[in-house]
Protein backbone atom coordinates (compact mmCIF):
# COMPACT_ATOMS: atom_id res chain seq x y z
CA UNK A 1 -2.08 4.42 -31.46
CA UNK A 2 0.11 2.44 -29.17
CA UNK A 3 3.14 3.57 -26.82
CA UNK A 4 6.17 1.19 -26.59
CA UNK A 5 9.63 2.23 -24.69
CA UNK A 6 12.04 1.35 -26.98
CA UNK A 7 15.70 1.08 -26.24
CA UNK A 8 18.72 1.98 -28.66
CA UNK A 9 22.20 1.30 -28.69
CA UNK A 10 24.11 4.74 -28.66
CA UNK A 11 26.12 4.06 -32.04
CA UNK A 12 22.60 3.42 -33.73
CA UNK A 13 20.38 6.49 -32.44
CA UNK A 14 21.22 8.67 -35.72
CA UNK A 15 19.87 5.60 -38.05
CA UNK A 16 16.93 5.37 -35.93
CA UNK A 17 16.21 9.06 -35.77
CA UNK A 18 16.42 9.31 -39.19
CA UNK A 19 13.89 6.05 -39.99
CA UNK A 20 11.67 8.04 -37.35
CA UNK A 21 11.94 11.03 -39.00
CA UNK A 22 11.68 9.38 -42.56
CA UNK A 23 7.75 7.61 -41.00
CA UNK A 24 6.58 10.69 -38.85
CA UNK A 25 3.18 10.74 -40.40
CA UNK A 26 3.43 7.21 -38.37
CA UNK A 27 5.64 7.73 -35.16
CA UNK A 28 5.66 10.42 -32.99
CA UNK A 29 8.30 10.93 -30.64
CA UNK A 30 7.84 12.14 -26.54
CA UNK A 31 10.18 11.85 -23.36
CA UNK A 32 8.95 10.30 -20.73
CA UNK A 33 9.24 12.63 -17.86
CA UNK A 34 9.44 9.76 -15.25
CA UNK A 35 12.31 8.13 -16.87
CA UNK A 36 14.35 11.36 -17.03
CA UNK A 37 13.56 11.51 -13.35
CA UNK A 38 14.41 7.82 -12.47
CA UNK A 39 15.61 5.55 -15.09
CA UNK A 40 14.04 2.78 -13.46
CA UNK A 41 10.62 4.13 -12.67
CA UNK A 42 8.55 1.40 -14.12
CA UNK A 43 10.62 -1.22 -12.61
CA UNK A 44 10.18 0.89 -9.09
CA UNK A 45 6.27 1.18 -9.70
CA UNK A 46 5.64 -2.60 -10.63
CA UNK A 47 7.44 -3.43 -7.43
CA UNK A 48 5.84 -1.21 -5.28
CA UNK A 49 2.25 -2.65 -6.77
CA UNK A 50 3.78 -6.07 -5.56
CA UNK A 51 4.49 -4.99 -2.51
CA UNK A 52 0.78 -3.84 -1.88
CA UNK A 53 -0.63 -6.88 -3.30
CA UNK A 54 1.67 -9.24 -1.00
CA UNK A 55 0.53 -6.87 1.81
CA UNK A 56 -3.09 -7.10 1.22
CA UNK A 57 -2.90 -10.84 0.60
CA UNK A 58 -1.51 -11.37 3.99
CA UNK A 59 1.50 -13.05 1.98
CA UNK A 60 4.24 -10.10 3.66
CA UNK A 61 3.73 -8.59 7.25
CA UNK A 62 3.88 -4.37 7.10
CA UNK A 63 5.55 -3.99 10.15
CA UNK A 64 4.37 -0.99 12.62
CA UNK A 65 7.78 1.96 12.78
CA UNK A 66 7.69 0.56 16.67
CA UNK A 67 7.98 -2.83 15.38
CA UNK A 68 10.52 -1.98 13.21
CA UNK A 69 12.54 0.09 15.27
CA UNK A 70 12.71 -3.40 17.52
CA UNK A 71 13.45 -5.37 15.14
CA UNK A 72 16.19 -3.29 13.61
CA UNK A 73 17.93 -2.76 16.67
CA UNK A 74 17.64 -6.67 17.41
CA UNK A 75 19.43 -7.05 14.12
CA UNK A 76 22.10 -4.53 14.69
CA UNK A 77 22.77 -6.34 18.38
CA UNK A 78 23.12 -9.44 16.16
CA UNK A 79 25.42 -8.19 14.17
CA UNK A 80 27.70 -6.70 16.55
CA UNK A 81 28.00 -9.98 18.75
CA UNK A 82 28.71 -12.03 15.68
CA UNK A 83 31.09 -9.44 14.56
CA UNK A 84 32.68 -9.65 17.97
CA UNK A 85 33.12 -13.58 17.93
């Protein structure tokens, strides 16, 4: 068996329930628990897993909270001076 998210305009869900219902020796129906927590969950994940990989590639810099701190507040300085002019 295979698992596919499938996505269905709202004026069509009764048709599609009732093909579902009409094939359930074939189709079985669950809610995905991390969808009904965060719609995009999958999209969230798969970036995340990028984010790793560019990480452990050396392609993106994982900046230390002191480092960050810095360069936040460098930014924010930034922005106030060019606000300012």
């Amino acid at each position: 068996m295979q698992t596919i998210a499938v996505q269905i305009q709202d004026n069509y869900i009764q048709n599609f329930m009732s093909y579902v219902n009409n094939h359930s020796e074939n189709i079985s129906i669950a809610k995905d628990p991390n969808l009904e927590l965060d719609p995009y969950f999958y999209e969230r994940q798969k970036q995340l897993q990028q984010d790793i990989d560019d990480i452990d590639s050396g392609k993106t810099e994982m900046l230390s909270a002191e480092q960050f701190d810095i360069e936040m507040d460098t930014f924010f300085k930034d922005l106030k001076s060019n606000a300012n002019n």
